[in-house]
Protein backbone atom coordinates (compact mmCIF):
# COMPACT_ATOMS: atom_id res chain seq x y z
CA UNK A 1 7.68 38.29 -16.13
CA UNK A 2 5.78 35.27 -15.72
CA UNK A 3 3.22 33.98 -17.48
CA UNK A 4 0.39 31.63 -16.81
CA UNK A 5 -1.04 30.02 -19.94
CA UNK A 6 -4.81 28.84 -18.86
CA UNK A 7 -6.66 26.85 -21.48
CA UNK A 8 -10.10 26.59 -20.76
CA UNK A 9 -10.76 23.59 -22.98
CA UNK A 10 -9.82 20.11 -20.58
CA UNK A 11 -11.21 16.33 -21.92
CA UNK A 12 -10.62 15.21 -18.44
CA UNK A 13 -11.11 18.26 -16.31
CA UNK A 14 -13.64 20.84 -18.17
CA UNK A 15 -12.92 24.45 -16.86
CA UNK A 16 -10.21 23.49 -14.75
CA UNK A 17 -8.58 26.72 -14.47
CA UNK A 18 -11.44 27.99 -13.18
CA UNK A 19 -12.38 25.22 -10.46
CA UNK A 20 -12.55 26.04 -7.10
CA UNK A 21 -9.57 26.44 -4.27
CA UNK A 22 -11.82 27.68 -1.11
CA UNK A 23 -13.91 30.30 -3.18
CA UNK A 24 -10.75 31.24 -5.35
CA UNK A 25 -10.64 30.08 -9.04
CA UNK A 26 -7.44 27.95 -9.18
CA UNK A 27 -5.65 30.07 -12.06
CA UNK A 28 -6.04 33.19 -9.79
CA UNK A 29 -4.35 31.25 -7.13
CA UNK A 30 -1.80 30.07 -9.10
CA UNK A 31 -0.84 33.76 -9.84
CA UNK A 32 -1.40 34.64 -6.56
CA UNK A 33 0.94 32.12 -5.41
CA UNK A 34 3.96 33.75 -7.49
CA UNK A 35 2.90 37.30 -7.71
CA UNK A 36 5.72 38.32 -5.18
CA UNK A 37 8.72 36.89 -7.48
CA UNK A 38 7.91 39.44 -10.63
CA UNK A 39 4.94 40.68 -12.38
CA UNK A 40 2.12 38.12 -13.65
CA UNK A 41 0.05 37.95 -16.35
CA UNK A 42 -2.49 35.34 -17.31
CA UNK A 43 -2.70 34.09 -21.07
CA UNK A 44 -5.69 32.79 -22.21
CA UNK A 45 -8.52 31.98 -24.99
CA UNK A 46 -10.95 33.01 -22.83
CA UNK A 47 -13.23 36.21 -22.29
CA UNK A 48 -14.28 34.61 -19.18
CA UNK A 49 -10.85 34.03 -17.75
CA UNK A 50 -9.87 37.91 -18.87
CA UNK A 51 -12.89 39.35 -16.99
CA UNK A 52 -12.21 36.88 -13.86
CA UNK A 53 -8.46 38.55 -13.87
CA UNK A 54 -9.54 41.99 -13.89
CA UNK A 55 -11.68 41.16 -10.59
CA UNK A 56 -8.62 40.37 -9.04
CA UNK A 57 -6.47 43.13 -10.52
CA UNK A 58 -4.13 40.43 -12.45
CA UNK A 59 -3.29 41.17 -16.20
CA UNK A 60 -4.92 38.90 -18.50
CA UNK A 61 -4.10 38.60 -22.79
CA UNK A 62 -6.33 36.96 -24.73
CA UNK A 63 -4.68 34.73 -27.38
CA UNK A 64 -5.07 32.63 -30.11
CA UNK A 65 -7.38 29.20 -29.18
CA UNK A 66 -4.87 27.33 -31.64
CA UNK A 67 -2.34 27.47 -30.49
CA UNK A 68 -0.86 23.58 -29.70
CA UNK A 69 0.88 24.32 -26.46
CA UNK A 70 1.15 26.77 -23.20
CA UNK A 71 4.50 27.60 -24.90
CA UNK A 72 2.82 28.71 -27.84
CA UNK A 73 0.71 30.63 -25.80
CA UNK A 74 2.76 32.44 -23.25
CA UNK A 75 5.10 33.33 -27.00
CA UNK A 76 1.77 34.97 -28.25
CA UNK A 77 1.38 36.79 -24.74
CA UNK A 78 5.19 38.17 -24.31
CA UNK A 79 4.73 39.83 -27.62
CA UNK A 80 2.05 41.10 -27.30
CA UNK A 81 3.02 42.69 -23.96
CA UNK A 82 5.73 43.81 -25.63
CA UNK A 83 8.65 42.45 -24.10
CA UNK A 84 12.57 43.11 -24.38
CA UNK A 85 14.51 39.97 -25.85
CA UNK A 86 16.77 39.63 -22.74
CA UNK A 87 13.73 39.91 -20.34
CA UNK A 88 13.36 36.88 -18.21
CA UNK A 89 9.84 34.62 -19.29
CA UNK A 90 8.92 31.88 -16.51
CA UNK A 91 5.84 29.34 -17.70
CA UNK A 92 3.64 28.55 -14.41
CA UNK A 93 0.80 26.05 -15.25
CA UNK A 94 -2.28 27.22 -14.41
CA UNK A 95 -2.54 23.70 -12.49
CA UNK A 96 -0.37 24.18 -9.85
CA UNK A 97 -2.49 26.34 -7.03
CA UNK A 98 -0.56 25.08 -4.30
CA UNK A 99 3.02 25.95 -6.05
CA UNK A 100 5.68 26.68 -3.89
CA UNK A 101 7.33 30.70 -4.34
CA UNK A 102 10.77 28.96 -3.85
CA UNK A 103 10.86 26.67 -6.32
CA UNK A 104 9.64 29.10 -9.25
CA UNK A 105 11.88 31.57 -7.93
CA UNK A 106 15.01 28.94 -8.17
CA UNK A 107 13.83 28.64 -12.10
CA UNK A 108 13.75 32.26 -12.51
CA UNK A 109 17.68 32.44 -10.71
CA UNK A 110 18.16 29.46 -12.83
CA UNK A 111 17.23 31.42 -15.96
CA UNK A 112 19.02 34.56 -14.95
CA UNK A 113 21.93 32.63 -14.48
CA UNK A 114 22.23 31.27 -18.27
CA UNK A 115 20.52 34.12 -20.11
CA UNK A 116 23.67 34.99 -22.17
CA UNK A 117 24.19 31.04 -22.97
CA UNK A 118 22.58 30.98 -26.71
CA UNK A 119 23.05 26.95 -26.23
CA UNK A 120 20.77 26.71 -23.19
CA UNK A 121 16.65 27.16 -24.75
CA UNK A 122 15.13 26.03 -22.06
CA UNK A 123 15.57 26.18 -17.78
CA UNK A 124 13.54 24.22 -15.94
CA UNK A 125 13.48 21.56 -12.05
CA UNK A 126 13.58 18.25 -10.81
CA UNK A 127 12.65 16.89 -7.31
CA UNK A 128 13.38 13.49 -6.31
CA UNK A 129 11.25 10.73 -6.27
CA UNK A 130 11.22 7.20 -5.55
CA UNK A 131 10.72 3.76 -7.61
CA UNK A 132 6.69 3.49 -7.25
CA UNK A 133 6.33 7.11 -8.12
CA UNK A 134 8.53 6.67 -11.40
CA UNK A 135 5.79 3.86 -12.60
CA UNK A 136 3.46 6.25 -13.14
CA UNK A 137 3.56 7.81 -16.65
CA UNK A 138 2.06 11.09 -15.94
CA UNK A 139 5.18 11.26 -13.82
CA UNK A 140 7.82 12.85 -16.54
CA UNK A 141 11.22 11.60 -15.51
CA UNK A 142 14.73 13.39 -16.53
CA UNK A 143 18.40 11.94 -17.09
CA UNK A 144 21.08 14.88 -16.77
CA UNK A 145 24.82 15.16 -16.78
CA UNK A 146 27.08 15.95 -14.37
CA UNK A 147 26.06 19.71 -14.37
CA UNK A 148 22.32 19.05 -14.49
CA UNK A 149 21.43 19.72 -18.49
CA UNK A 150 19.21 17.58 -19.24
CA UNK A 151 20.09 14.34 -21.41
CA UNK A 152 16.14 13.22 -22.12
CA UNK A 153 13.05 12.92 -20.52
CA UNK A 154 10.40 10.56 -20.74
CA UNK A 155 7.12 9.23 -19.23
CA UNK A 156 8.78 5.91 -19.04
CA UNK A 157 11.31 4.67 -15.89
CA UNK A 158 15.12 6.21 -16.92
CA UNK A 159 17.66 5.24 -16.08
CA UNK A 160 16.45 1.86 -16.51
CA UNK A 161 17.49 -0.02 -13.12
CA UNK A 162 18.67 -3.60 -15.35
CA UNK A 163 20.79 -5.30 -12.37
CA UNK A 164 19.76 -3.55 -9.34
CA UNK A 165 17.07 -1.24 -7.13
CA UNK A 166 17.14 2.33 -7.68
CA UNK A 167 15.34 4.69 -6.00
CA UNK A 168 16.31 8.43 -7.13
CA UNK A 169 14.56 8.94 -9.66
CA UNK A 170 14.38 12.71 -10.91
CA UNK A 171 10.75 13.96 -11.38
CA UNK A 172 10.55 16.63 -13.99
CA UNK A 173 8.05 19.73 -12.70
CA UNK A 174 7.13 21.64 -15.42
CA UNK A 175 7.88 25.14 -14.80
CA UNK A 176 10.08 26.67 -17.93
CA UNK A 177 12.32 29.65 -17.68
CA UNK A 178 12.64 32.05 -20.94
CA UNK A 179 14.32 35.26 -22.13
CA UNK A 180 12.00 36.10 -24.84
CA UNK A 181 14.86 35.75 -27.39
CA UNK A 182 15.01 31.93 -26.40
CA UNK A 183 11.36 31.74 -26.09
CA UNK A 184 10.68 32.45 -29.91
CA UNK A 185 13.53 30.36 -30.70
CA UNK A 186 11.93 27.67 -29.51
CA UNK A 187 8.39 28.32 -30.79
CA UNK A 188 9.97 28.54 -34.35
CA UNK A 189 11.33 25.13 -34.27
CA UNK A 190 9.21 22.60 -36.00
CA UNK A 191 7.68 20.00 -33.70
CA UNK A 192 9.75 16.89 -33.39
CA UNK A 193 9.17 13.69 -33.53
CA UNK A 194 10.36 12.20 -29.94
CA UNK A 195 7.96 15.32 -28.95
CA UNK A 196 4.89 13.19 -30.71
CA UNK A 197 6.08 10.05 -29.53
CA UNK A 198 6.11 11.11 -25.78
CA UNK A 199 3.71 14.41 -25.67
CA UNK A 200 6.20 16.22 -24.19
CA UNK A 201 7.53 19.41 -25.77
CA UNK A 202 10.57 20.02 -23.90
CA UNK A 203 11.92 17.03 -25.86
CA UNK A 204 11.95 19.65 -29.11
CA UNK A 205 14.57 21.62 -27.32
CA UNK A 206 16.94 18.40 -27.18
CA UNK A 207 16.26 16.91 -30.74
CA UNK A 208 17.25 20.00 -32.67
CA UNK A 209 20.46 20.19 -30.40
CA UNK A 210 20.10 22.62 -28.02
CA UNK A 211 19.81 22.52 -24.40
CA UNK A 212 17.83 22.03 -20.92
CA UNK A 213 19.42 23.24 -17.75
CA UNK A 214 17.63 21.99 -14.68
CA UNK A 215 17.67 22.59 -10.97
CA UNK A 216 16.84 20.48 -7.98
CA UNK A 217 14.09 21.62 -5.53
CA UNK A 218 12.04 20.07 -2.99
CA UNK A 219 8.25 20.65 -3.46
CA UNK A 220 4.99 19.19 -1.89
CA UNK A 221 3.00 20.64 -5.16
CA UNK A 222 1.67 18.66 -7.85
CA UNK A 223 -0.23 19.21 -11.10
CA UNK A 224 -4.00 18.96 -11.09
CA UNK A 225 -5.59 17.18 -14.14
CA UNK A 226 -8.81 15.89 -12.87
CA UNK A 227 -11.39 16.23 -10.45
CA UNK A 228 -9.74 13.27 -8.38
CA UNK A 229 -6.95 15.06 -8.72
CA UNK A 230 -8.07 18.39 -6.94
CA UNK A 231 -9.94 16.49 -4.29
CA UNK A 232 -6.35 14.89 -3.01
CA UNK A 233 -4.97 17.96 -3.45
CA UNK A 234 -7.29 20.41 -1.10
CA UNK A 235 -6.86 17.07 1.36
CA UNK A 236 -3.38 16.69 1.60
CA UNK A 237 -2.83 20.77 2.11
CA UNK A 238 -5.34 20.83 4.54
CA UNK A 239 -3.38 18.51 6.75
């Protein structure tokens, strides 16, 4: 199953799951984008978003408008859907219109993969990107081991490059694979505080010692969090 959690409330980008991708709201095309690698549903705190869904024949749950993050959210959604504990959850931002099938679908593999591992919470990709890209901080950056579990990520630049140029950096894309059992093991952990620190939630999986596996994948995609930032996007997939 995955699961789109759409917040309607934005500071920087009002409505954004709802803004426009050639006529199509961008949620919708976000589902619509991954609706051939299992079944969808949209979770949401908003009528509007529900009755937008049904036009389009995708499920929609409404859920709490509390709750502190999409993980939260998608947690509310797979119970009340009624899922199995070993059934495979995959978190697709409602940002990410232009998302590629392949690289969800290597999450969900991913996920498959390491469903009976009780140590792995959390499944999730990298792509590769290089030294000006890792400046930016909305840019989360990963450090794994050897067999790609993650080891910490961070808005900053790691691995720190002290005596020399580097230039493969691994940019974090935040899709998450579940089975439900791991999903509400994670959303009963207390929030931690390297999670404050950075605003970055997969950082509670590491503190209270469990962990991350990741996966490489190539992607053009990116996350939209402002106007500015949709504009680029509907240019550069154009060309």
């Amino acid at each position: 199953m995955i699961i789109i959690p759409a917040r309607v409330g934005s500071s920087r980008f009002p409505n954004k799951v709802l803004a426009d991708i050639d006529g199509t709201p961008m949620v919708i095309c976000t589902a619509q984008a991954v609706s051939s690698i299992d079944s969808v549903a949209i979770a949401t705190d908003s009528r509007e978003v529900v009755e937008i869904a049904k036009d389009y024949n995708i499920d929609a749950i409404m859920t709490s408008s509390t709750h502190q993050s999409g993980t939260d959210r998608i947690y509310e959604a797979s119970c009340k859907l009624d899922l199995d504990d070993n059934e495979i959850v995959i978190n697709v931002q409602a940002d990410e219109p232009f998302i590629e099938k392949e690289v969800v679908q290597s999450v969900f593999n991913l996920t498959k993969t390491n469903m009976d591992n009780s140590k792995i919470v959390m499944n999730s990709c990298f792509k590769y990107i290089n030294n000006p890209e890792a400046d930016d901080p909305n840019i989360v950056k990963v450090v794994t081991d050897d067999n790609n579990i993650a080891l910490y990520f961070s808005r900053a630049k790691i691995p720190y490059p002290r005596d020399h140029h580097f230039d493969r950096y691994k940019g974090h894309i935040g899709i998450y694979g579940f089975t439900k059992k791991s999903l509400e093991r994670f959303c009963k952990l207390p929030i931690s505080p390297i999670e404050r620190i950075e605003k970055l939630e997969q950082l509670r999986t590491l503190y209270y010692g469990y962990e991350v596996a990741m996966v490489e994948v190539e992607t053009d995609s990116f996350g939209i969090d402002t106007p500015e930032d949709l504009e680029r996007a509907l240019e550069f997939f154009k060309r």
